[in-house]
Protein backbone atom coordinates (compact mmCIF):
# COMPACT_ATOMS: atom_id res chain seq x y z
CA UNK A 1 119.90 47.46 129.27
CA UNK A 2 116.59 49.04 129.31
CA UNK A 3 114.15 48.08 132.06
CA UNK A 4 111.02 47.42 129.34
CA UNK A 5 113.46 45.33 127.07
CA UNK A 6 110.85 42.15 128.00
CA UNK A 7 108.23 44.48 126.04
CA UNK A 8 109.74 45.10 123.06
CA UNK A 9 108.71 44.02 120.07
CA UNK A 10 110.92 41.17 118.18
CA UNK A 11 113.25 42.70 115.55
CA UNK A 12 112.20 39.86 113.16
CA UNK A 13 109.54 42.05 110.99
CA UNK A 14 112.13 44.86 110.73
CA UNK A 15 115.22 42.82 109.32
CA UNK A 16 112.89 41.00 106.93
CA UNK A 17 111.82 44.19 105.41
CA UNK A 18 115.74 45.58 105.61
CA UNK A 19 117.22 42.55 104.09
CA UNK A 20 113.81 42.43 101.23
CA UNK A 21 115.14 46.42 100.22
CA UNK A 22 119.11 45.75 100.08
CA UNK A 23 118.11 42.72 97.91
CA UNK A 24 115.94 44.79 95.82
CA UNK A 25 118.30 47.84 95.92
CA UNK A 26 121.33 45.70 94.38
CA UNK A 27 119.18 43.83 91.72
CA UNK A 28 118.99 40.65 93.81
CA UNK A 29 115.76 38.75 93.84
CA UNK A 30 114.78 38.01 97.44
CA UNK A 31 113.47 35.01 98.37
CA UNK A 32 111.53 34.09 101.69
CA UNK A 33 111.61 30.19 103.32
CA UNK A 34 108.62 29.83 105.62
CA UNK A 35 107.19 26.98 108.07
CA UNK A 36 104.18 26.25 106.76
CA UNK A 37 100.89 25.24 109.28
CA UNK A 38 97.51 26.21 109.94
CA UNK A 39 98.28 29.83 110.17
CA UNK A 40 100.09 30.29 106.54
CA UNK A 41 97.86 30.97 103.58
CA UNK A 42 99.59 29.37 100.58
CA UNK A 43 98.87 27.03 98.06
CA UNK A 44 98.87 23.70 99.56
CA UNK A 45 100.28 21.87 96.66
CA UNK A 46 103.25 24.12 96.18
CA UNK A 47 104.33 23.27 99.90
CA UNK A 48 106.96 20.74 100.58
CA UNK A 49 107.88 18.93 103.15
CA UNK A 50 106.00 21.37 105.16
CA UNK A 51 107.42 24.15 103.92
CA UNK A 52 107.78 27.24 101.06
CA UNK A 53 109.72 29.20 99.08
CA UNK A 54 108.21 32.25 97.77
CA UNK A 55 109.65 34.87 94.87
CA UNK A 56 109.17 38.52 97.07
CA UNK A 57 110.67 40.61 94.53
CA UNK A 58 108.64 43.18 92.89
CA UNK A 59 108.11 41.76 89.69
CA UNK A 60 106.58 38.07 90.78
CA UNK A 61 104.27 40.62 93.85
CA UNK A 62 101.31 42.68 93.71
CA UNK A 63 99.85 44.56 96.50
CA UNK A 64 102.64 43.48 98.86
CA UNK A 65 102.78 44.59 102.43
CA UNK A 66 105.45 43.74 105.36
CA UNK A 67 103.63 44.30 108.82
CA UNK A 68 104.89 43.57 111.67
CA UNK A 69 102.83 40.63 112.28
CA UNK A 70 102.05 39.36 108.41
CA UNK A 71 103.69 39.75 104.82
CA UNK A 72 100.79 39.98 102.71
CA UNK A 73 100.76 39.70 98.89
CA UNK A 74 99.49 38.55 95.59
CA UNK A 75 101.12 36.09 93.75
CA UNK A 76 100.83 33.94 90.60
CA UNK A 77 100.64 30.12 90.81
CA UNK A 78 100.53 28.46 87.83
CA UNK A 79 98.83 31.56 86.01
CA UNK A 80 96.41 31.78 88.53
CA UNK A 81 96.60 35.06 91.12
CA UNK A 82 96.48 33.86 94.28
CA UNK A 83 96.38 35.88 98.13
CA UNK A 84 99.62 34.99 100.12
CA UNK A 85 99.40 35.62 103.91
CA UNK A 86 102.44 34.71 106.07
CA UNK A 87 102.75 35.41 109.66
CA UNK A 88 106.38 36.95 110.53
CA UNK A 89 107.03 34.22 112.81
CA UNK A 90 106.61 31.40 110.29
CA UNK A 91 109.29 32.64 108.33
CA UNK A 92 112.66 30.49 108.33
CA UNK A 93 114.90 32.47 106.11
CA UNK A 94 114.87 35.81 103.45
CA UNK A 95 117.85 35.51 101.08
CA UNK A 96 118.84 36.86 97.36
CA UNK A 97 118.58 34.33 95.07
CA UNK A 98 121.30 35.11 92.91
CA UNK A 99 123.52 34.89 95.50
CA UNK A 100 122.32 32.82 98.77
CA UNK A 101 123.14 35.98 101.14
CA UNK A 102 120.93 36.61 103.84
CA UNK A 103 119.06 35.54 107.83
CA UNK A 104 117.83 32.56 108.38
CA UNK A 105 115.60 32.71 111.70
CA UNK A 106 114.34 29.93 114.38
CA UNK A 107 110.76 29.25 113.92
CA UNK A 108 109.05 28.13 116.96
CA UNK A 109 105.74 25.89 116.93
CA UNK A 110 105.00 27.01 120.34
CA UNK A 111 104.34 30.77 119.14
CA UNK A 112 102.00 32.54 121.07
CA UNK A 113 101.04 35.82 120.44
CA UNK A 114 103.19 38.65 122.79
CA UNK A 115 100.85 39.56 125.67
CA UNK A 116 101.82 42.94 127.16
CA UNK A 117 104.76 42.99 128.95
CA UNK A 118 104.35 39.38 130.46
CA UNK A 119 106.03 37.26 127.12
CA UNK A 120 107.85 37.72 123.96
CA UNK A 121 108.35 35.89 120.84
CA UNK A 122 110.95 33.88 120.39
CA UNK A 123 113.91 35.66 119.24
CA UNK A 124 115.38 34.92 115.64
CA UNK A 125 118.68 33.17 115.65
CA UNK A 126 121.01 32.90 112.72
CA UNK A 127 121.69 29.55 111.52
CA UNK A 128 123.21 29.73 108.27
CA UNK A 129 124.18 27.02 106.11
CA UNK A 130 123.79 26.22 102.43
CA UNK A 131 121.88 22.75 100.70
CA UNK A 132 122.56 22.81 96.64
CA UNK A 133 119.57 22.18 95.08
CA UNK A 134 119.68 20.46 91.15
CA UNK A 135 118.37 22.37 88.45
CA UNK A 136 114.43 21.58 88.04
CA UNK A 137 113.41 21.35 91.71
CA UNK A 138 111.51 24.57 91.19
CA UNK A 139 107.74 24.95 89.99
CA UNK A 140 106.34 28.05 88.26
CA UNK A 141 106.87 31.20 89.06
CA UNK A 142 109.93 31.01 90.71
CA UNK A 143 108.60 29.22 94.02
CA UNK A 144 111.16 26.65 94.58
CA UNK A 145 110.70 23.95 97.33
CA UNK A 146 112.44 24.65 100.57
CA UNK A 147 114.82 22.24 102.08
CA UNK A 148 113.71 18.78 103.26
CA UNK A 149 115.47 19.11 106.46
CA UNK A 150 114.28 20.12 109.76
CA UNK A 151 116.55 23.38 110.45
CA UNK A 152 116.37 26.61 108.24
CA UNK A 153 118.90 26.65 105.25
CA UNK A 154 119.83 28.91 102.56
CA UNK A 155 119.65 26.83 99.44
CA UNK A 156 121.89 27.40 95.98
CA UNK A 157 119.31 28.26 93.51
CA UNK A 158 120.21 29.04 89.85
């Protein structure tokens, strides 16, 4: 074990942007779940139940960047170009679309920022389960509403 492990930096930012290229490598369309409060900018009437699911792929993206704090991006909402900001640790889950394969991750609402060497953020967990969702539950663009329930899960979407 290494004697700064308390330091390090959460792997979270790192596996999003691994999962986001194998999807995009294999022709998959990946899709990210996020937690949605104060510190998300989204459009507010495309959230549900407090939460999101955004298109990351390529072709529904402009200008998109995966920090290790934020995923920033441009996306269309109903024709209209909007600025997407989402802080790492609001997002519940990246997956493929096509095929539901992917992390979930815990999101905590008592995220503080890592000081140096004193705390961490919370560490992702899997939690992997799948909710079917009917045909129709998604608005424009490929931004589907995220599961009603409280824990992260991977939804069916064709």
């Amino acid at each position: 074990m290494h004697a700064d492990d308390d330091a390090l930096p959460s792997t979270q930012p790192y596996l999003l942007r691994a999962l986001h290229e194998w999807c995009t490598d294999n022709g998959f369309t990946p899709y990210l779940a996020v937690q949605v409060d104060g510190s998300v900018q989204v459009p507010p009437e495309f959230v549900r139940d407090g939460q999101i699911v955004l298109n990351l792929s390529y072709d529904a993206t402009d200008k998109l960047q995966m920090g290790n704090e934020y995923i920033e991006f441009q996306a269309r909402f109903g024709g209209v170009a909007r600025q997407i900001i989402v802080p790492v640790h609001r997002v519940l889950a990246i997956y493929a679309r096509e095929n539901n394969q992917g992390m979930a991750f815990t999101v905590s609402d008592s995220y503080l920022a890592p000081a140096p060497a004193e705390s961490a953020p919370p560490k992702p967990t899997l939690a992997p389960s799948a909710t079917p969702v009917t045909e129709g539950d998604e608005p424009p663009d490929g931004n589907g509403p995220a599961p009603a329930s409280k824990r992260p899960a991977l939804r069916l979407v064709k």
